[in-house]
Protein backbone atom coordinates (compact mmCIF):
# COMPACT_ATOMS: atom_id res chain seq x y z
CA UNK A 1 14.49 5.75 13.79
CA UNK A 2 13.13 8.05 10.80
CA UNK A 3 10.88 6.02 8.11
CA UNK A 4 9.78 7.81 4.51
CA UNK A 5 6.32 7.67 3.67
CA UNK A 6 5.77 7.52 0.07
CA UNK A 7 1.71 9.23 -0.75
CA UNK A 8 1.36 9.05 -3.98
CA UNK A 9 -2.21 11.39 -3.96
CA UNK A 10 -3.43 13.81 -1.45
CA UNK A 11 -6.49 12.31 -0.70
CA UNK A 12 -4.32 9.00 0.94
CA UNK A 13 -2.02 9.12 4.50
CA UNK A 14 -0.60 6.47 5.95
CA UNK A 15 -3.32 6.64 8.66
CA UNK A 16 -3.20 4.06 11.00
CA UNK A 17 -0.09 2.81 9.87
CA UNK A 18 1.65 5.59 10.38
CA UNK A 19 -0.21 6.39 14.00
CA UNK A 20 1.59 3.19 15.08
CA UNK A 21 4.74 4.06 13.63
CA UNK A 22 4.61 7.37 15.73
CA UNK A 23 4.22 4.79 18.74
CA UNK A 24 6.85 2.95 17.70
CA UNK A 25 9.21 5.96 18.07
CA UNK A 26 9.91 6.87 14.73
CA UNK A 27 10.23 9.92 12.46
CA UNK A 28 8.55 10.00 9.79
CA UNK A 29 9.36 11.97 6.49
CA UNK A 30 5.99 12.20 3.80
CA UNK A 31 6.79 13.01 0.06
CA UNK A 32 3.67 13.46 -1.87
CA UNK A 33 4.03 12.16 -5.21
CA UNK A 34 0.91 13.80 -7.40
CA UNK A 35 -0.06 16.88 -5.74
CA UNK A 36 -3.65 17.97 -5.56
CA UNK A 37 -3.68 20.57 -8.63
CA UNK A 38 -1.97 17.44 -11.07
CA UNK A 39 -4.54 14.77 -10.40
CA UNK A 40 -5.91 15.48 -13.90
CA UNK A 41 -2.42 15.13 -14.88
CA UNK A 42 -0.52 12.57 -12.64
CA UNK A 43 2.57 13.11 -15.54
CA UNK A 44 4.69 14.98 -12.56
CA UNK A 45 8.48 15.65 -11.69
CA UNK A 46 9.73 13.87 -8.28
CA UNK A 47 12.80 14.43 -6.73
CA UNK A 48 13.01 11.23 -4.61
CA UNK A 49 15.24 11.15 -1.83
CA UNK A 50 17.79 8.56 -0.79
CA UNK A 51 16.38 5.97 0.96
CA UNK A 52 19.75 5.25 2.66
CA UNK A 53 18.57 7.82 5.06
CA UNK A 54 15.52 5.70 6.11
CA UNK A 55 15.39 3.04 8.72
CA UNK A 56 12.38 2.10 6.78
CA UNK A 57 10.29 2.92 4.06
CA UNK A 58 6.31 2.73 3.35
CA UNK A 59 4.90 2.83 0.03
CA UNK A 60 1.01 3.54 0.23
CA UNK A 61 -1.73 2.84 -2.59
CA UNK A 62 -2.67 4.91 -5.78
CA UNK A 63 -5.58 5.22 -7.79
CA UNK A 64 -3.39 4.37 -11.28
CA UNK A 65 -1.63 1.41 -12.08
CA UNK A 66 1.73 0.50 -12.13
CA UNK A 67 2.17 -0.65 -15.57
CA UNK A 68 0.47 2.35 -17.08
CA UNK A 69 3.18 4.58 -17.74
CA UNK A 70 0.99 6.65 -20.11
CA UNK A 71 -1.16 7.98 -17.68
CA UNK A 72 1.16 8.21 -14.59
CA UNK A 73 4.62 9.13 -16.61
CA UNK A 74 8.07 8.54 -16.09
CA UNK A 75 7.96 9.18 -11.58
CA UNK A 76 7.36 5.27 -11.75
CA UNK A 77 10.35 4.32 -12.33
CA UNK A 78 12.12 6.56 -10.07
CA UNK A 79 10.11 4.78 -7.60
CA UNK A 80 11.03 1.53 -8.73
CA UNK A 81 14.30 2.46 -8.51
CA UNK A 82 14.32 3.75 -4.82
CA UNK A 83 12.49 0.21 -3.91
CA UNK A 84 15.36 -1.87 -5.97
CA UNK A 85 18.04 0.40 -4.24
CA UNK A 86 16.25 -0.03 -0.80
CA UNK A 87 16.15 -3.94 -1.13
CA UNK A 88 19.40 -4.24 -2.24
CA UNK A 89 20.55 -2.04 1.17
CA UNK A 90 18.27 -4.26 3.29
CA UNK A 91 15.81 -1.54 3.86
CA UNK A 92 12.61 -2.93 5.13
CA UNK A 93 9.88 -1.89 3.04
CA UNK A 94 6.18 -2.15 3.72
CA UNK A 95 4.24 -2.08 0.62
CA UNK A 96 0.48 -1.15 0.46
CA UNK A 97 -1.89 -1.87 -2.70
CA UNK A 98 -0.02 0.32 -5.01
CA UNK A 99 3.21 0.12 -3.18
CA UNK A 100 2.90 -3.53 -2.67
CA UNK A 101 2.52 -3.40 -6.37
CA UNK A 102 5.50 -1.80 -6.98
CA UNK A 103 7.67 -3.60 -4.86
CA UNK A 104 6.85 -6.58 -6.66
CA UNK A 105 7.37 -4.79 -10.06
CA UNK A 106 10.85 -3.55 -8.89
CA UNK A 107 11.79 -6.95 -7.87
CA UNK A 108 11.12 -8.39 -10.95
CA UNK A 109 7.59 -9.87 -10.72
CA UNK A 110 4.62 -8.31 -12.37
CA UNK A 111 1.30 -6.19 -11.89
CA UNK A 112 -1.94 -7.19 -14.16
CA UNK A 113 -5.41 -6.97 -14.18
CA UNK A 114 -7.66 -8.59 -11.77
CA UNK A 115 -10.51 -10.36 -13.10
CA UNK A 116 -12.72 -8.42 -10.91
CA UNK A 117 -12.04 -5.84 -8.47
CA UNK A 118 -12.26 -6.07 -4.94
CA UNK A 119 -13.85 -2.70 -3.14
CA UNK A 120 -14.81 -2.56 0.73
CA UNK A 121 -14.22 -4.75 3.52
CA UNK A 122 -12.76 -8.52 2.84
CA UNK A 123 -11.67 -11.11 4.58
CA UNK A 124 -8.56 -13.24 3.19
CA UNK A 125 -7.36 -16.52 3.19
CA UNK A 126 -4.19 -16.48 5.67
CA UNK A 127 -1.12 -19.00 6.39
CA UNK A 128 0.54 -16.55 8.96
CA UNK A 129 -2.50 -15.42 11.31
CA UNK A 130 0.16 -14.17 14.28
CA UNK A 131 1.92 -11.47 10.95
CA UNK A 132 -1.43 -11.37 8.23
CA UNK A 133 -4.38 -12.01 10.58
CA UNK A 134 -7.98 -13.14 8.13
CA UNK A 135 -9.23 -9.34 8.59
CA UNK A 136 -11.42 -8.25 6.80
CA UNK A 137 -9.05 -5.95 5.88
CA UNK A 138 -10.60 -2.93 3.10
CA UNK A 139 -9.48 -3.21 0.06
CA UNK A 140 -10.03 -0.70 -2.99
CA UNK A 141 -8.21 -2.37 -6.21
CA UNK A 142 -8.86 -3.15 -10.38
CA UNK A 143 -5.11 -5.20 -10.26
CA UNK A 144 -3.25 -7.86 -8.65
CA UNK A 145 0.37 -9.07 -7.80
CA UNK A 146 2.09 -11.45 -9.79
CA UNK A 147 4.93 -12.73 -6.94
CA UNK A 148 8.78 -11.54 -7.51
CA UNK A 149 11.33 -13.91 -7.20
CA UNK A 150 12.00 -15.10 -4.03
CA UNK A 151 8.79 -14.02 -2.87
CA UNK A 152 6.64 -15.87 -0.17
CA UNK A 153 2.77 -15.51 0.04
CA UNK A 154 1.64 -15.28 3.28
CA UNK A 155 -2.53 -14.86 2.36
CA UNK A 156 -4.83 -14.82 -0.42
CA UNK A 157 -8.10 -14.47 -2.11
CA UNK A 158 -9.95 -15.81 -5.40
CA UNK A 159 -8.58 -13.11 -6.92
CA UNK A 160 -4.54 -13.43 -5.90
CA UNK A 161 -2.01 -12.70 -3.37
CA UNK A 162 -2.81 -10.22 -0.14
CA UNK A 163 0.30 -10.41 1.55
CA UNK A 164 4.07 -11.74 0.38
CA UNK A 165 7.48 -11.16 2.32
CA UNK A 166 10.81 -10.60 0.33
CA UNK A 167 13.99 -10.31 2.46
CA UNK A 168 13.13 -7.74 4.96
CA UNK A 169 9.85 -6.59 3.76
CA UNK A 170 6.32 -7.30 4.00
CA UNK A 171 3.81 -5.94 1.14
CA UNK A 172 -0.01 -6.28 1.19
CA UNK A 173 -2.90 -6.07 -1.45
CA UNK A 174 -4.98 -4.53 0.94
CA UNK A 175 -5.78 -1.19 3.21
CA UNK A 176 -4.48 -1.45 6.95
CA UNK A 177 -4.05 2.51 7.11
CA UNK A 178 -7.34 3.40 6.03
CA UNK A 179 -9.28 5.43 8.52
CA UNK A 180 -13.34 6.74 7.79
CA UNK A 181 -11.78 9.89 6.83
CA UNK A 182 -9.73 8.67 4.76
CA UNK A 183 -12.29 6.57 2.85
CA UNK A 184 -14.17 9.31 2.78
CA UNK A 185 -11.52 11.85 1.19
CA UNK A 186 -11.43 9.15 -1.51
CA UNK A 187 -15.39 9.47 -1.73
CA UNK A 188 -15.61 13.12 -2.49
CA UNK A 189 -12.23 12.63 -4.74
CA UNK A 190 -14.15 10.73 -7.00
CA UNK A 191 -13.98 7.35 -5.56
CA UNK A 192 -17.92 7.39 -4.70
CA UNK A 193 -19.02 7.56 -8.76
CA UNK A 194 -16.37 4.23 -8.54
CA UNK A 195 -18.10 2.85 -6.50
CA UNK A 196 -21.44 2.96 -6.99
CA UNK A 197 -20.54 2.20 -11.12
CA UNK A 198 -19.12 -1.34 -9.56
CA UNK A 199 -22.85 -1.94 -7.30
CA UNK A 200 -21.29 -1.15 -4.04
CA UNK A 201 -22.45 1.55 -1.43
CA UNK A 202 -20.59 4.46 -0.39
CA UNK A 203 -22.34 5.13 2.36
CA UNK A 204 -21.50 1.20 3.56
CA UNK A 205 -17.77 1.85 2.74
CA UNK A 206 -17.26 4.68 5.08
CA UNK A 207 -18.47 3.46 8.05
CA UNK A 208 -15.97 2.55 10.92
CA UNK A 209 -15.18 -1.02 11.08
CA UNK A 210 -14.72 -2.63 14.81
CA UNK A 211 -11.03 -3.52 15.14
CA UNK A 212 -10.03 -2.16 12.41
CA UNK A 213 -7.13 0.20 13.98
CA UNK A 214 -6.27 -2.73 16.32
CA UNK A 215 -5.81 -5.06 13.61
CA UNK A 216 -3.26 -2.36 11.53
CA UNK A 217 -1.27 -1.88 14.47
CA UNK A 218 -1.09 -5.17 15.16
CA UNK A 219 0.29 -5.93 11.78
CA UNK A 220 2.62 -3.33 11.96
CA UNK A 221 4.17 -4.50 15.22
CA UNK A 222 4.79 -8.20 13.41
CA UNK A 223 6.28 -6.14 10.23
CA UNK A 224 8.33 -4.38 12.58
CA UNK A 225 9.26 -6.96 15.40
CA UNK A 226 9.15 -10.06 12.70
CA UNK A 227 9.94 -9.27 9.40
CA UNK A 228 12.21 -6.15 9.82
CA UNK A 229 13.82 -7.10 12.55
CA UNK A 230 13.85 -3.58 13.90
């Protein structure tokens, strides 16, 4: 089974997600969306592939926002379009922050601003423990989902939906790939000024959380084995 891995910046992998995906016996194809030399200038050219190709597809998080077109350019809705087409071809998806984001955009529901962020480790409110379990799951975002059509919401917080199904695919607010070095690429990318400028610790953000790569593979297994089908 092959599975594309959309990175949308090079400081983000799909980490544990894709560690249990390697378990899981597939192949999996990365494109990187904003390479390192156009952070300054996310405005870029993608040539997205087909996801017909794909068994499955994972869309990981961003630092931008969906809606703003002026910073990121026209590549969103390329992507939008590949997440439409996979849908529509019953191509599970699994959507993360960003890509969870997305999907929902490309489905016809909506992205807007939170009314606070949410940075570090966080437990949610959950209806499907055995697919979503409470976490804390990390979290790193300024936005939040507005459901597509269709959609069910498997957990929450105060500030909106964490998780949602549609058809085949599972999408979630939050951060199941992150490992520390991942976090910590994001530090030293900028994401440490960020921080600190919203009163949390960088230092405390990096640290390993117990369970934490348990937790993401468990949650891909249920995506996979529940949700997908595959």
């Amino acid at each position: 089974m092959r599975a594309l891995i959309i990175r949308h910046d090079h400081p983000s992998d799909a980490g544990f997600v894709g560690e249990r995906l390697l378990a899981r016996g597939f192949e999996l194809t990365e494109i990187l969306v904003v390479p390192e030399e156009s952070k300054d200038d996310p405005r870029v050219t993608v040539d997205w592939p087909d996801p017909h190709g794909f068994d499955a597809v994972v869309s990981l998080g961003a630092p931008w926002s969906v809606y703003d077109a002026d910073t990121i350019g026209t590549w969103i809705g390329g992507e939008l379009a590949l997440l439409r087409d996979a849908f529509d071809a019953d191509i599970p998806v699994l959507g993360i922050c960003f890509g969870a984001q997305a999907m929902a955009t490309a489905l016809g529901g909506a992205v807007e601003r939170a009314p606070y962020p949410e940075i570090g480790w966080t437990p949610v409110q959950t209806d499907a423990p055995g697919l979503v379990p409470e976490g804390p799951w990390f979290e790193w975002h300024f936005d939040r989902i507005v459901l597509p059509p269709g959609a069910k919401e498997l957990a929450r917080t105060d500030v909106g939906p964490q998780a949602f199904t549609v058809g085949r695919s599972l999408c979630v607010q939050f951060h199941p790939e992150v490992t520390p070095q991942i976090v910590q690429a994001w530090m030293e990318d900028g994401g440490d000024e960020e921080a600190t400028a919203y009163g949390f610790d960088p230092a405390e953000l990096v640290l390993p959380l117990e369970g934490a790569r348990e937790r993401a593979h468990a949650l891909v297994d249920a995506f996979l084995d529940e949700v997908a089908g595959l």
